[in-house]
Protein backbone atom coordinates (compact mmCIF):
# COMPACT_ATOMS: atom_id res chain seq x y z
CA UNK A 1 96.12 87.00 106.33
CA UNK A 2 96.87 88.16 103.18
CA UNK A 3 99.78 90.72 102.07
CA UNK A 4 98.88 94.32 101.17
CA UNK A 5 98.74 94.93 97.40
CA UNK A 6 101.63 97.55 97.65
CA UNK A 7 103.62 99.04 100.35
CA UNK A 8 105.65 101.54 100.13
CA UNK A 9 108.70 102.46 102.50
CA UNK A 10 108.97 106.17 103.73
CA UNK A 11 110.71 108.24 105.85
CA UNK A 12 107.99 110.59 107.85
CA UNK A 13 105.35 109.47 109.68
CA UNK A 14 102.52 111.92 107.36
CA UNK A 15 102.04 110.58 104.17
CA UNK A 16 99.60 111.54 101.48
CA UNK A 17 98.21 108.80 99.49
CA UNK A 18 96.35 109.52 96.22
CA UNK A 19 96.47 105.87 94.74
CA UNK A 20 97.64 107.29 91.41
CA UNK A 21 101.08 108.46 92.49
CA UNK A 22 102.92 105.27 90.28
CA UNK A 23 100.21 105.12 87.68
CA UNK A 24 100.37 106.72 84.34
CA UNK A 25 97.70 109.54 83.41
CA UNK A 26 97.78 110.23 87.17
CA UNK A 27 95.20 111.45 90.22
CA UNK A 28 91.99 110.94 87.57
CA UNK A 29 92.67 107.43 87.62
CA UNK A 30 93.22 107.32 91.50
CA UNK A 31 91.51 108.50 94.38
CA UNK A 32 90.62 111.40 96.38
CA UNK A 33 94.08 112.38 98.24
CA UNK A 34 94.35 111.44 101.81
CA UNK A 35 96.70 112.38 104.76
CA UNK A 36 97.80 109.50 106.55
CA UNK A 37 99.61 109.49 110.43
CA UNK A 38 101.92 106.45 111.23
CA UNK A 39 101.70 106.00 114.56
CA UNK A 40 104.12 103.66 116.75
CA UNK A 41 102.84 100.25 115.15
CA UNK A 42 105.23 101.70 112.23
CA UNK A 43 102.89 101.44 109.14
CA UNK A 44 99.47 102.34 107.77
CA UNK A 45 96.81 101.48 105.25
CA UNK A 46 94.88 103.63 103.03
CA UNK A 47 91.41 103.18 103.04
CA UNK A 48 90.89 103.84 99.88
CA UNK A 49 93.66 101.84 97.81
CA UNK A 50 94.90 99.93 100.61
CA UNK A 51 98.61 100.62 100.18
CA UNK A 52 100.72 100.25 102.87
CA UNK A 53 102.98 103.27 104.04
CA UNK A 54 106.17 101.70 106.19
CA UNK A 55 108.13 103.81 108.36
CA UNK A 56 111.56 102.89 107.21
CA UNK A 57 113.84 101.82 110.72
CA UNK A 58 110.31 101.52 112.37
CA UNK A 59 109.32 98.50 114.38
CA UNK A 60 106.90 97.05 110.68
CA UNK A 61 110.15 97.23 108.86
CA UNK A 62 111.59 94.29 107.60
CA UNK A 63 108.53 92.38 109.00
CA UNK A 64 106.49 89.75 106.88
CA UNK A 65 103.49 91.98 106.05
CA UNK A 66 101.34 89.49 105.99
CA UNK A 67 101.40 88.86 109.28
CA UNK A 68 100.54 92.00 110.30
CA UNK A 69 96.66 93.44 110.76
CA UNK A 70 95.09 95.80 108.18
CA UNK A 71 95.76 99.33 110.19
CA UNK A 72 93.23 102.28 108.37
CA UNK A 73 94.24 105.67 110.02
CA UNK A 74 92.93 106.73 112.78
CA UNK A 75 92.33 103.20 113.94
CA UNK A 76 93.12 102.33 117.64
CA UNK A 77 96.04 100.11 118.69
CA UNK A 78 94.86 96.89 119.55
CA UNK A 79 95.29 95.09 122.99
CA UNK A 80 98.15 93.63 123.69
């Protein structure tokens, strides 16, 4: 696997992702904005941009990223 093209470390487990929120001339050269729900894998992808929101002290943090599954919200835990 391959790591995210940006994560981003946060302290809540909502986040809203626009994909504009770093870029200059903001939200018109993003994406629609989306709630996301961290749930207790410790991370999530948008679907849109495909950052990756990180639940600082969570059990993703300080993990290689790349090692971890692409995780879209809403998306089931997997089997262990």
């Amino acid at each position: 696997m391959i790591p995210p093209p940006e994560t981003t470390k946060v302290t809540t487990r909502r986040v809203a992702c626009d994909g504009a929120t770093d870029i200059p001339g903001g939200a018109a050269l993003g994406h629609p904005r989306v709630w996301l729900e961290i749930d207790e894998r410790g991370y999530v992808d948008c679907g849109y941009c495909d950052r990756r929101f990180i639940l600082i002290g969570g059990p993703a943090d300080g993990v290689d990223q790349a090692a971890l599954p692409d995780i879209s919200a809403g998306s089931p835990p997997e089997a262990a």
